[in-house]
C-alpha atoms as a PDB file:
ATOM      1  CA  UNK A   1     -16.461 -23.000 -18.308  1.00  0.00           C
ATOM      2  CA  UNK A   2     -18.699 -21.048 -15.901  1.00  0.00           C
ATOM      3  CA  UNK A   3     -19.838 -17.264 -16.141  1.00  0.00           C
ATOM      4  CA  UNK A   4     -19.456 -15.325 -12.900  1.00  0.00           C
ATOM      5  CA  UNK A   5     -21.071 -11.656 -13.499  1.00  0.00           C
ATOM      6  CA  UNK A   6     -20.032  -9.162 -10.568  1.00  0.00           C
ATOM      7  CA  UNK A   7     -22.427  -6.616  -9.973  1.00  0.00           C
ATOM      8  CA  UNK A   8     -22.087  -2.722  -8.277  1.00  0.00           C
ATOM      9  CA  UNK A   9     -18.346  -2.407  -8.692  1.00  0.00           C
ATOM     10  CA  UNK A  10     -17.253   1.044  -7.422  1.00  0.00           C
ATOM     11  CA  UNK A  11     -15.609   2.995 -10.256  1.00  0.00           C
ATOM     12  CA  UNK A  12     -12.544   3.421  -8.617  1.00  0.00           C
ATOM     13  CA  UNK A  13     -12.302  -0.632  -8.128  1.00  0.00           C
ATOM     14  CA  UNK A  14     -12.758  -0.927 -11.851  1.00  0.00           C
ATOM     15  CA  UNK A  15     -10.247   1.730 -12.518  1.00  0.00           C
ATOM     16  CA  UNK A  16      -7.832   0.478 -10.253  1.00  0.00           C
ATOM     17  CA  UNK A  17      -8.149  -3.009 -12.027  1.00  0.00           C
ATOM     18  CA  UNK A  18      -7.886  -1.041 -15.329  1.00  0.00           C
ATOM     19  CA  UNK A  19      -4.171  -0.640 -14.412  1.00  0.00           C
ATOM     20  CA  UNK A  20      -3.618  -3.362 -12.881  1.00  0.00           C
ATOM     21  CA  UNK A  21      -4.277  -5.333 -16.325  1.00  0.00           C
ATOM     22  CA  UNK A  22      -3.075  -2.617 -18.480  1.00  0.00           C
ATOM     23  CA  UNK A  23       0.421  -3.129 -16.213  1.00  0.00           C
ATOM     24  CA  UNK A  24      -0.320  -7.026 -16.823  1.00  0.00           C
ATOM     25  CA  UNK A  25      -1.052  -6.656 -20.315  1.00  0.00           C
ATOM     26  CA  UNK A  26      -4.237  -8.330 -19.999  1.00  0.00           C
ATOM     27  CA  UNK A  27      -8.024  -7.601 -19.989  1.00  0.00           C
ATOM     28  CA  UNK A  28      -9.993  -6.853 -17.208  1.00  0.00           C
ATOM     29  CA  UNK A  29     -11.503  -9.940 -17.770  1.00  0.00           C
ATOM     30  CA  UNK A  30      -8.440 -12.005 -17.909  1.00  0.00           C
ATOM     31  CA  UNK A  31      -7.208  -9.753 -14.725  1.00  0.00           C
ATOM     32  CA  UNK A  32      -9.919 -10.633 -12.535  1.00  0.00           C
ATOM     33  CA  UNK A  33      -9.518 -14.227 -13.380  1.00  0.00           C
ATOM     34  CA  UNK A  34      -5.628 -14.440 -12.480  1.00  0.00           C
ATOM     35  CA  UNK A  35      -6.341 -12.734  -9.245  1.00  0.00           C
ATOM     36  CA  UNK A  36      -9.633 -15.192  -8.511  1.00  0.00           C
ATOM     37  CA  UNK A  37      -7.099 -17.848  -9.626  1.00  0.00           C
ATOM     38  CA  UNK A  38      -4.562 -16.923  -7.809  1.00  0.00           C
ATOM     39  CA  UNK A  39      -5.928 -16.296  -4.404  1.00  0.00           C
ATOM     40  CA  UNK A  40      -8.456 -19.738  -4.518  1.00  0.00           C
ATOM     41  CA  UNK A  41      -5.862 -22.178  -5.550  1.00  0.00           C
ATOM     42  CA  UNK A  42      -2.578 -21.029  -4.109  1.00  0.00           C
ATOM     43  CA  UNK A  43      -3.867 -19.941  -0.617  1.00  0.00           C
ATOM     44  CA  UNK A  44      -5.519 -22.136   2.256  1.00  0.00           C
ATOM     45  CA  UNK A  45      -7.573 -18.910   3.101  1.00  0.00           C
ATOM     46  CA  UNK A  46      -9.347 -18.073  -0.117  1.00  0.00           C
ATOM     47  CA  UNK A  47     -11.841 -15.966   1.449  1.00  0.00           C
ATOM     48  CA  UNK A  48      -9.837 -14.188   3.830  1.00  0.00           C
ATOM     49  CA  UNK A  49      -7.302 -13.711   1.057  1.00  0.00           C
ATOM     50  CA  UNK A  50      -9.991 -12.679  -1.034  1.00  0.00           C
ATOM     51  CA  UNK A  51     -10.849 -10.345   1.572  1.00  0.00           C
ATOM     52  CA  UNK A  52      -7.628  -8.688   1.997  1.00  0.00           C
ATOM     53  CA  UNK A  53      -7.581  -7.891  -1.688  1.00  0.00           C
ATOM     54  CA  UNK A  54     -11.013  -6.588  -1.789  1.00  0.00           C
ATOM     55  CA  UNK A  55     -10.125  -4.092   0.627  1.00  0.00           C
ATOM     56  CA  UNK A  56      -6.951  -3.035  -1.192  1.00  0.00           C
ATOM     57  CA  UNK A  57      -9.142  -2.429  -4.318  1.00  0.00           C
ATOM     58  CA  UNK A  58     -12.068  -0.679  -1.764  1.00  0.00           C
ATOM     59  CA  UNK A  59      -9.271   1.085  -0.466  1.00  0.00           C
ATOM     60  CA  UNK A  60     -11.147   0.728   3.115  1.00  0.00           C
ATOM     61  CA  UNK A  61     -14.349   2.579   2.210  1.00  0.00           C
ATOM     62  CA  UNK A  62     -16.481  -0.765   3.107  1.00  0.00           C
ATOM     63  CA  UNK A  63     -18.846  -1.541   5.307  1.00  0.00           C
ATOM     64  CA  UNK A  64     -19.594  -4.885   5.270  1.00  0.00           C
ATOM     65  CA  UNK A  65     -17.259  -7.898   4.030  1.00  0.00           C
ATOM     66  CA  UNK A  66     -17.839  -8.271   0.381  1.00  0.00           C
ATOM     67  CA  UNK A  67     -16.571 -11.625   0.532  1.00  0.00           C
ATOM     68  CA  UNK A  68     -19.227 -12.340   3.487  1.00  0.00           C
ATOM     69  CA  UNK A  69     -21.955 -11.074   1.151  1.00  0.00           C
ATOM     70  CA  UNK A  70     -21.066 -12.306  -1.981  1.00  0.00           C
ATOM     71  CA  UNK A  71     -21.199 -15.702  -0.392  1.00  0.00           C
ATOM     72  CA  UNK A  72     -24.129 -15.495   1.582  1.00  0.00           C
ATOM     73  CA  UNK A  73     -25.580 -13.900  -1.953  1.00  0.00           C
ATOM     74  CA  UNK A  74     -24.460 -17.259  -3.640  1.00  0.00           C
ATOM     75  CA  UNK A  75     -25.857 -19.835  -1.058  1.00  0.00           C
ATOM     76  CA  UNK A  76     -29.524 -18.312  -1.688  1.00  0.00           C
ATOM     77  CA  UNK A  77     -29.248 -18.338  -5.220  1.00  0.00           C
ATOM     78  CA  UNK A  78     -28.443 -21.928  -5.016  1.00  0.00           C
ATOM     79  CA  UNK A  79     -31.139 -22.660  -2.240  1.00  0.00           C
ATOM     80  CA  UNK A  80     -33.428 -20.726  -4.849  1.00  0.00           C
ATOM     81  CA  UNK A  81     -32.776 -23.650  -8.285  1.00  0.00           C
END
């Protein structure tokens, strides 16, 4: 199974999913992966989805579309191997 390694999170992203899998009962881990799960396989908008939740987590201090970035972030690592 692939690795995905997220990079920068603001604090109060990590604490917020802190709860978020502490009200689960899961890891962090295991709590990202349900909600990466959950938004790319049971939505036909994954990255707008994707999007929306970033922002809840951001809690609208962003600048630029993380989803946009991450992305664009992905396509030249891939042009790069």
């Amino acid at each position: 199974m692939p690795t995905l390694t997220i990079k920068n999170i603001p604090d109060s992203v990590h604490n917020a999913l802190s709860v978020l899998a502490t009200q689960d009962g899961l890891s962090i881990e295991a709590e990202v992966c349900r909600i990466l799960t959950t938004v790319c396989l049971n939505d036909r908008q994954p990255a707008d989805s994707l999007q929306r939740v970033i922002k809840q987590l951001y809690q609208g201090k962003t600048h630029r579309p993380q989803v946009e970035q991450l992305l664009q972030e992905r396509r030249l690592e891939s042009e790069n191997e």
